[in-house]
C-alpha atoms as a PDB file:
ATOM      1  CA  UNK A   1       0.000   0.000   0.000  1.00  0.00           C
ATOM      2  CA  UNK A   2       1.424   3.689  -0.596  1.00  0.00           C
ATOM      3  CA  UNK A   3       1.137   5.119   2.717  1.00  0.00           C
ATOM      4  CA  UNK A   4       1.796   9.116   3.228  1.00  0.00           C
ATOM      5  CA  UNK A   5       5.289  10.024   4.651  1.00  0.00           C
ATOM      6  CA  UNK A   6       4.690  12.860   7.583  1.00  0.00           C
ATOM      7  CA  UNK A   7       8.259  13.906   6.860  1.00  0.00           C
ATOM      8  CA  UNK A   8       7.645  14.418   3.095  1.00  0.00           C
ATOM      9  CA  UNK A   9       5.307  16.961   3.987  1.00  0.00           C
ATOM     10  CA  UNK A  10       7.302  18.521   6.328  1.00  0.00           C
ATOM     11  CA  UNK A  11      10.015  18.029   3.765  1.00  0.00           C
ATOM     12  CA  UNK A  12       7.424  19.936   0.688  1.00  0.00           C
ATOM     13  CA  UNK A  13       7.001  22.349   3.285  1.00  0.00           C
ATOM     14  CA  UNK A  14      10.241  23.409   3.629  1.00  0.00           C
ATOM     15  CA  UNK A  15      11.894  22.726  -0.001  1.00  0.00           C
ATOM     16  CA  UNK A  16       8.325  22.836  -2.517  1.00  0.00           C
ATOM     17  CA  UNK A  17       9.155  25.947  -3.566  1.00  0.00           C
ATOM     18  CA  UNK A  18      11.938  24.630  -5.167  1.00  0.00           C
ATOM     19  CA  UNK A  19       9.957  21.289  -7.535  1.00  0.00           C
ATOM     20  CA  UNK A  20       8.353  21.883 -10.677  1.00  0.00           C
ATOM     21  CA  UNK A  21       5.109  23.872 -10.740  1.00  0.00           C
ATOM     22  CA  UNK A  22       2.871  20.119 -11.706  1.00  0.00           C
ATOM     23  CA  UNK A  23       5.448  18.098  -9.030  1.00  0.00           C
ATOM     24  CA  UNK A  24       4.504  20.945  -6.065  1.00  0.00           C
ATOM     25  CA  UNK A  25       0.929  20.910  -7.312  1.00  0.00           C
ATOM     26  CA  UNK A  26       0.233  17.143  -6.808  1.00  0.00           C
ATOM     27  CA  UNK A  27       2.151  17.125  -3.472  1.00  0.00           C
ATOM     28  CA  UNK A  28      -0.056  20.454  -2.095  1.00  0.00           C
ATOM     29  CA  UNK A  29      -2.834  17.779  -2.967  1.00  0.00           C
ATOM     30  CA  UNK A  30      -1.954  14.844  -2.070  1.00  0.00           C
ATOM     31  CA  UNK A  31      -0.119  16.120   1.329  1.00  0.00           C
ATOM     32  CA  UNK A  32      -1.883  19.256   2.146  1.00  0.00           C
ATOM     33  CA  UNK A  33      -5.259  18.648   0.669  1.00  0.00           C
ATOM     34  CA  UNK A  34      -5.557  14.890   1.827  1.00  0.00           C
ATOM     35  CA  UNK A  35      -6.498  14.198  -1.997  1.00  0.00           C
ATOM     36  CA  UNK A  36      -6.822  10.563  -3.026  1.00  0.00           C
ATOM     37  CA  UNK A  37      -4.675   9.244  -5.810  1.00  0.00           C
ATOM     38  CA  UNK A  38      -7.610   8.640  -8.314  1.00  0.00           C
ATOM     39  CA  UNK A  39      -8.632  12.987  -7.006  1.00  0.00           C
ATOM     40  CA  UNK A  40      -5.782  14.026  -8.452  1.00  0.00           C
ATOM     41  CA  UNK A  41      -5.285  11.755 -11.947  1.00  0.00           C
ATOM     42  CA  UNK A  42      -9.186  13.402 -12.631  1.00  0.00           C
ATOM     43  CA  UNK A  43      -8.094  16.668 -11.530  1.00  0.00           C
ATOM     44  CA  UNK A  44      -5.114  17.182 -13.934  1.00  0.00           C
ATOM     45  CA  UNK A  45      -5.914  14.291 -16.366  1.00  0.00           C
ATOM     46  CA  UNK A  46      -3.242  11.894 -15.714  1.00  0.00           C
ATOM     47  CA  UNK A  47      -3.660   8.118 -14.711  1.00  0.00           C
ATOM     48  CA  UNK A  48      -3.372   6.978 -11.069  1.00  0.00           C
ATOM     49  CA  UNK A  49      -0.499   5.215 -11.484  1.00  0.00           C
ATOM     50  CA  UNK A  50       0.843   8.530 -13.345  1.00  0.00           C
ATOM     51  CA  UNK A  51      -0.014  10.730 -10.354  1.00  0.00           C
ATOM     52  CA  UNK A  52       1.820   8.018  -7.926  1.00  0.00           C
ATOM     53  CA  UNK A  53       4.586   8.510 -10.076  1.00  0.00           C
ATOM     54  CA  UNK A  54       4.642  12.259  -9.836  1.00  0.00           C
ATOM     55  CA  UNK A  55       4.708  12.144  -6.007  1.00  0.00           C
ATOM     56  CA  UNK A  56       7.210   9.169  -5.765  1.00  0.00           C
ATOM     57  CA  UNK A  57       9.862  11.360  -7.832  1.00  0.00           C
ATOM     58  CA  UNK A  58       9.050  14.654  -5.757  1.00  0.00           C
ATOM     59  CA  UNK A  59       9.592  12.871  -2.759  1.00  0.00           C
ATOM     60  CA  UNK A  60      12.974  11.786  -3.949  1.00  0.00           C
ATOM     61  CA  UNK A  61      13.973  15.627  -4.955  1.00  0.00           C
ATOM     62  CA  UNK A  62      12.316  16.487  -1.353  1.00  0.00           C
ATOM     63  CA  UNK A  63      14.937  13.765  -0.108  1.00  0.00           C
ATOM     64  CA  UNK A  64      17.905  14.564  -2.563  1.00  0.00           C
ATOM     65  CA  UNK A  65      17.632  18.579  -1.190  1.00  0.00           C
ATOM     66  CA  UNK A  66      17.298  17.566   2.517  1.00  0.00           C
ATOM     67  CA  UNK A  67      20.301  14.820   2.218  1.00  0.00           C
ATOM     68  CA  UNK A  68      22.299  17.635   0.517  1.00  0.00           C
ATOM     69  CA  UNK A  69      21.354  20.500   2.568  1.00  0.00           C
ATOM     70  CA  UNK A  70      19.898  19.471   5.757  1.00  0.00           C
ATOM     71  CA  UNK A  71      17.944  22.752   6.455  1.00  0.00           C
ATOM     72  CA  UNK A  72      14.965  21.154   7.735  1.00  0.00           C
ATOM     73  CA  UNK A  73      16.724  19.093  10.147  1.00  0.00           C
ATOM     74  CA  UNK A  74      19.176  21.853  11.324  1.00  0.00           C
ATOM     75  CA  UNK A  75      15.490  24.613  11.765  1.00  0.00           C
ATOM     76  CA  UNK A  76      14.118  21.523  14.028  1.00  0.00           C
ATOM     77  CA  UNK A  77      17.600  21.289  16.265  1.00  0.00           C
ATOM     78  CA  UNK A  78      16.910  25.183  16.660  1.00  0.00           C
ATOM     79  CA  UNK A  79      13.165  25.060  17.379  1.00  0.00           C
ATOM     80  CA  UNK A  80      13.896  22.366  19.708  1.00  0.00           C
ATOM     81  CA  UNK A  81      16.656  24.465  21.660  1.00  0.00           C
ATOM     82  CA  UNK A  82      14.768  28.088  20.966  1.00  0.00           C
ATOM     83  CA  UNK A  83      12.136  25.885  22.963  1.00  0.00           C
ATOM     84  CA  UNK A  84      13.910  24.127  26.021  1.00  0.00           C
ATOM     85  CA  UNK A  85      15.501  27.914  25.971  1.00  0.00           C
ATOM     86  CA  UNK A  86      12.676  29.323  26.636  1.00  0.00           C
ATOM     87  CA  UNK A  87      10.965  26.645  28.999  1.00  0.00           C
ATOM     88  CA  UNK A  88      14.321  27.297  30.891  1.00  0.00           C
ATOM     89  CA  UNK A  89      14.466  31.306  30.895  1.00  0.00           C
ATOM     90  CA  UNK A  90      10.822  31.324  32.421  1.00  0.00           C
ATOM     91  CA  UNK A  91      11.652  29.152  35.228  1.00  0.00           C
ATOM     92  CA  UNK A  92      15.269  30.918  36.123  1.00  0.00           C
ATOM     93  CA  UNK A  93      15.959  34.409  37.633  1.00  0.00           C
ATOM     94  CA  UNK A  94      17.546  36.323  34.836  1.00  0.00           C
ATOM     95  CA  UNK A  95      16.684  39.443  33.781  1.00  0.00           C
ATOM     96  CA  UNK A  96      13.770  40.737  32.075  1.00  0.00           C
ATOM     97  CA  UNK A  97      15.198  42.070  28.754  1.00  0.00           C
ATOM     98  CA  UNK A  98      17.473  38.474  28.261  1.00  0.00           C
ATOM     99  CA  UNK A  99      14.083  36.750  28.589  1.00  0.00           C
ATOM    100  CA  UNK A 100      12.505  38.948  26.328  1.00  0.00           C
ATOM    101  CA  UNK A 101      15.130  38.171  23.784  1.00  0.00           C
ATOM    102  CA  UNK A 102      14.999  34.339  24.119  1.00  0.00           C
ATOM    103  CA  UNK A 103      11.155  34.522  23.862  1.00  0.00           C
ATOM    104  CA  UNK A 104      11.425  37.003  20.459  1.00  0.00           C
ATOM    105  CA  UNK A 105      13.529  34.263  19.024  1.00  0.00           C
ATOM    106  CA  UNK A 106      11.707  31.496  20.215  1.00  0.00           C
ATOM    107  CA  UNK A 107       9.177  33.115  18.330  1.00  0.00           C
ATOM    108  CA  UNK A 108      11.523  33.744  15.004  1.00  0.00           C
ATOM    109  CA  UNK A 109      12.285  30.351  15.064  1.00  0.00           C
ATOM    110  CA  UNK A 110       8.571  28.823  15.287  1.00  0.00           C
ATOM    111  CA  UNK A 111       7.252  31.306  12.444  1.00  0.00           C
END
């Protein structure tokens, strides 16, 4: 059975910008859109087995840029520590305008 991949759309969320306008199309439906398989082939005219295709080589790209790059690994390290910062700033005695700062880029990091 082809199952969906959480990380592949955490993965088109972070790198779509960069696939093909028809490759980013049929992942925003199939990932984002929770479109069936035989949705999309009658949506852009394609067979099934044609729109499984389409995703299985976008998720290889989506793979290929995160194996090369690893920015989507390295902005969940930092959203991790931006949050255990934070979590640890509100329970210490430090002051105000450090806090302040850790919390703004808690924030940055999140958006």
């Amino acid at each position: 059975m082809f199952e969906k991949n959480l990380n592949i759309g955490f993965l088109l969320d972070f790198y779509g910008v960069l696939l093909s306008d028809r490759k980013r199309s049929v992942m925003d439906m199939y990932y984002n859109e929770d479109f069936s398989l035989s949705e999309i082939a009658e949506q852009i005219d394609i067979s099934r087995q044609g729109v499984r295709d389409v995703i299985k080589k976008a998720e290889e790209e989506l793979l290929f840029y995160e194996e090369r790059l690893g920015l989507a690994k390295k902005m969940q390290a930092a959203e991790k520590e931006a949050t255990e910062l934070s979590n640890l700033s509100a329970s210490t005695d430090i002051p105000d305008e450090i806090r302040e700062r850790i919390t703004r880029l808690a924030e940055l990091i999140r958006q």
